[in-house]
Protein backbone atom coordinates (compact mmCIF):
# COMPACT_ATOMS: atom_id res chain seq x y z
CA UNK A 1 0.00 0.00 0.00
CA UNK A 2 1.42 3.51 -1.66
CA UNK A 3 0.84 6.04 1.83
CA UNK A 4 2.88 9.16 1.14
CA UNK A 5 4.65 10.97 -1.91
CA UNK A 6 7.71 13.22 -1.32
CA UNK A 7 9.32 14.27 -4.83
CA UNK A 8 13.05 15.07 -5.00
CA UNK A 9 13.31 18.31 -6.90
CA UNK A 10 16.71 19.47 -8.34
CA UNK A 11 17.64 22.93 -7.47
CA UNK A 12 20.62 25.23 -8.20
CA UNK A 13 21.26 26.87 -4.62
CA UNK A 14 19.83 25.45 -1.64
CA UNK A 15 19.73 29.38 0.12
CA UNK A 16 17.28 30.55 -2.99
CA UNK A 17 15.07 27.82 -3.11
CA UNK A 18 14.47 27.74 0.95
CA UNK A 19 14.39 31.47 0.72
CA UNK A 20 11.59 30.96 -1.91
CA UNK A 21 9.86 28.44 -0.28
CA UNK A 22 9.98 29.75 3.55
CA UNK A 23 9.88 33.32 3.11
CA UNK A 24 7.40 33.62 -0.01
CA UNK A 25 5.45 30.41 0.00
CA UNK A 26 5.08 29.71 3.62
CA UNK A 27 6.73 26.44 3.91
CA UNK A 28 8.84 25.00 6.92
CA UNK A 29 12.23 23.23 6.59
CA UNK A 30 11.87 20.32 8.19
CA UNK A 31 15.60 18.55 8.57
CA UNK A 32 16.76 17.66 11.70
CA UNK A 33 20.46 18.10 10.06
CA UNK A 34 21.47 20.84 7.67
CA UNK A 35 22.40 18.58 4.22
CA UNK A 36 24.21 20.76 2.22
CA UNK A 37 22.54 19.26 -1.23
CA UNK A 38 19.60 18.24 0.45
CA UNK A 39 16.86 20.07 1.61
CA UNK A 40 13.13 18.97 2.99
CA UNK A 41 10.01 21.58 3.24
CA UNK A 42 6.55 20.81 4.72
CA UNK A 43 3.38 22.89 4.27
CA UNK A 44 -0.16 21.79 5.51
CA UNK A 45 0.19 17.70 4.14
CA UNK A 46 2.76 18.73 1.44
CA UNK A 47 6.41 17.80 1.32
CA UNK A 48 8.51 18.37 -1.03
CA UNK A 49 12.76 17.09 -1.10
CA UNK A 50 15.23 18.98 -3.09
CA UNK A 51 18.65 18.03 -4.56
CA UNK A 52 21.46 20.18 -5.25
CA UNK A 53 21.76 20.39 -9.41
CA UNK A 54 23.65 23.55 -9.96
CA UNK A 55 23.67 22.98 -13.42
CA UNK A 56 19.93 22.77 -14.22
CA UNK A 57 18.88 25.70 -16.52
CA UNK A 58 15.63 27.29 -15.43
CA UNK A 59 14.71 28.30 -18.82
CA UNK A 60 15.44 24.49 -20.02
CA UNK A 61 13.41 23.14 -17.23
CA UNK A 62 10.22 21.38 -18.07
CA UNK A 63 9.98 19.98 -14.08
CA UNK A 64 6.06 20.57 -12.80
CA UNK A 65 4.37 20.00 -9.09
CA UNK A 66 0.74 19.81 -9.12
CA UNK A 67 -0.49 20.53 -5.33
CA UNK A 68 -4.34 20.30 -4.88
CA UNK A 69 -5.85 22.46 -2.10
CA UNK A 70 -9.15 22.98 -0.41
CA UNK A 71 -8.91 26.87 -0.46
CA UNK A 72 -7.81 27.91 -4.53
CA UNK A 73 -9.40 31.38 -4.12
CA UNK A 74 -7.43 32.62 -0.67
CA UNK A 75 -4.34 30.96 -1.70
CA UNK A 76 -4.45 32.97 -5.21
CA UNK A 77 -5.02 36.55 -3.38
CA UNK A 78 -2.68 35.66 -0.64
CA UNK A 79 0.22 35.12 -3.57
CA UNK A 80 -0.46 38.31 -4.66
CA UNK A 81 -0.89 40.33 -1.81
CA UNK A 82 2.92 38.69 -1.54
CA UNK A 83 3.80 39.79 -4.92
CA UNK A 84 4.75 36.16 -5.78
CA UNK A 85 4.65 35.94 -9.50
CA UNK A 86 1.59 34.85 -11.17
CA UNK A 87 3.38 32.68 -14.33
CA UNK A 88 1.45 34.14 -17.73
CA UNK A 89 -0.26 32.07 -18.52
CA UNK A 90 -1.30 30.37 -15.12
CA UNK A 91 -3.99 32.99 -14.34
CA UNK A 92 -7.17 31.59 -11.76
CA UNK A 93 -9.41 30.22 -13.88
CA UNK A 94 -11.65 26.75 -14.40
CA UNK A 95 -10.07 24.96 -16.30
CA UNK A 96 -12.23 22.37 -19.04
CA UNK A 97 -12.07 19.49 -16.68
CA UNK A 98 -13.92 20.51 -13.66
CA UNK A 99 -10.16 22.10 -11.38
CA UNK A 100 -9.78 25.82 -10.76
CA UNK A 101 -5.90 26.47 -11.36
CA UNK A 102 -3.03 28.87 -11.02
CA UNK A 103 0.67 28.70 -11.65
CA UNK A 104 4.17 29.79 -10.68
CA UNK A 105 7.55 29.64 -11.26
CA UNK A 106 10.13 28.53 -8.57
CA UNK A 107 13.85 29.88 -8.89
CA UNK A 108 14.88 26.85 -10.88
CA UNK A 109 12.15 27.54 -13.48
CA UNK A 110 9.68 24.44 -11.63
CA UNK A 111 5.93 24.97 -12.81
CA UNK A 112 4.16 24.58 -9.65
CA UNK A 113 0.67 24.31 -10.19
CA UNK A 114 -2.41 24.74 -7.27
CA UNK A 115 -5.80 23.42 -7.89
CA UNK A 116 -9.47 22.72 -6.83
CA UNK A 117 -11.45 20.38 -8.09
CA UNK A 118 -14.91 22.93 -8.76
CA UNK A 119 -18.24 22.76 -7.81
């Protein structure tokens, strides 16, 4: 029986990324020990690992995270009130098959992607 999920994400600099994560996103770090290529970040039931890859390049990087949530709307306005960067073309909107989405970019050029399945 499959229980939990915690994807190992490659970043370049382990100080952006938690910076990111912590300071914009809300996340916690969550390592007992300071790794320094390996970081851990919990928010809510979400955890995601990363690995240092210093030579990923962002605007090469096709990685994507798709976290659901049970609050779409007050987790768009608080990125914004943040000034977190809405990507483009990731916009709040209901998508075709029933899920109200947005997206952002991490520092490493991830496409993280929230959504609710609609009413």
């Amino acid at each position: 029986m499959l229980t939990q999920l915690y994807p190992k994400i490659p970043m370049r600099n382990k100080e952006i990324t938690r910076n990111f994560y912590i300071d914009s996103l809300g996340f916690e770090e969550i390592a007992a020990a300071d790794f320094h290529e390996y970081l851990m970040i919990k928010k809510d039931q979400i955890e995601l690992h990363f690995i240092l890859f210093e030579t990923i390049n962002p605007l090469e990087n096709y990685g994507q995270v798709y976290i659901r949530t049970n609050s779409i709307e007050s987790l768009y306005e608080d990125f914004l009130r943040k000034q977190i960067d809405i990507h483009p073309h990731g916009k709040l909107q209901e998508k075709p098959w029933r899920q109200k989405e947005f997206s952002i970019l991490d520092p490493d050029g991830h496409l993280l992607t929230f959504g609710q399945t609609s009413n």
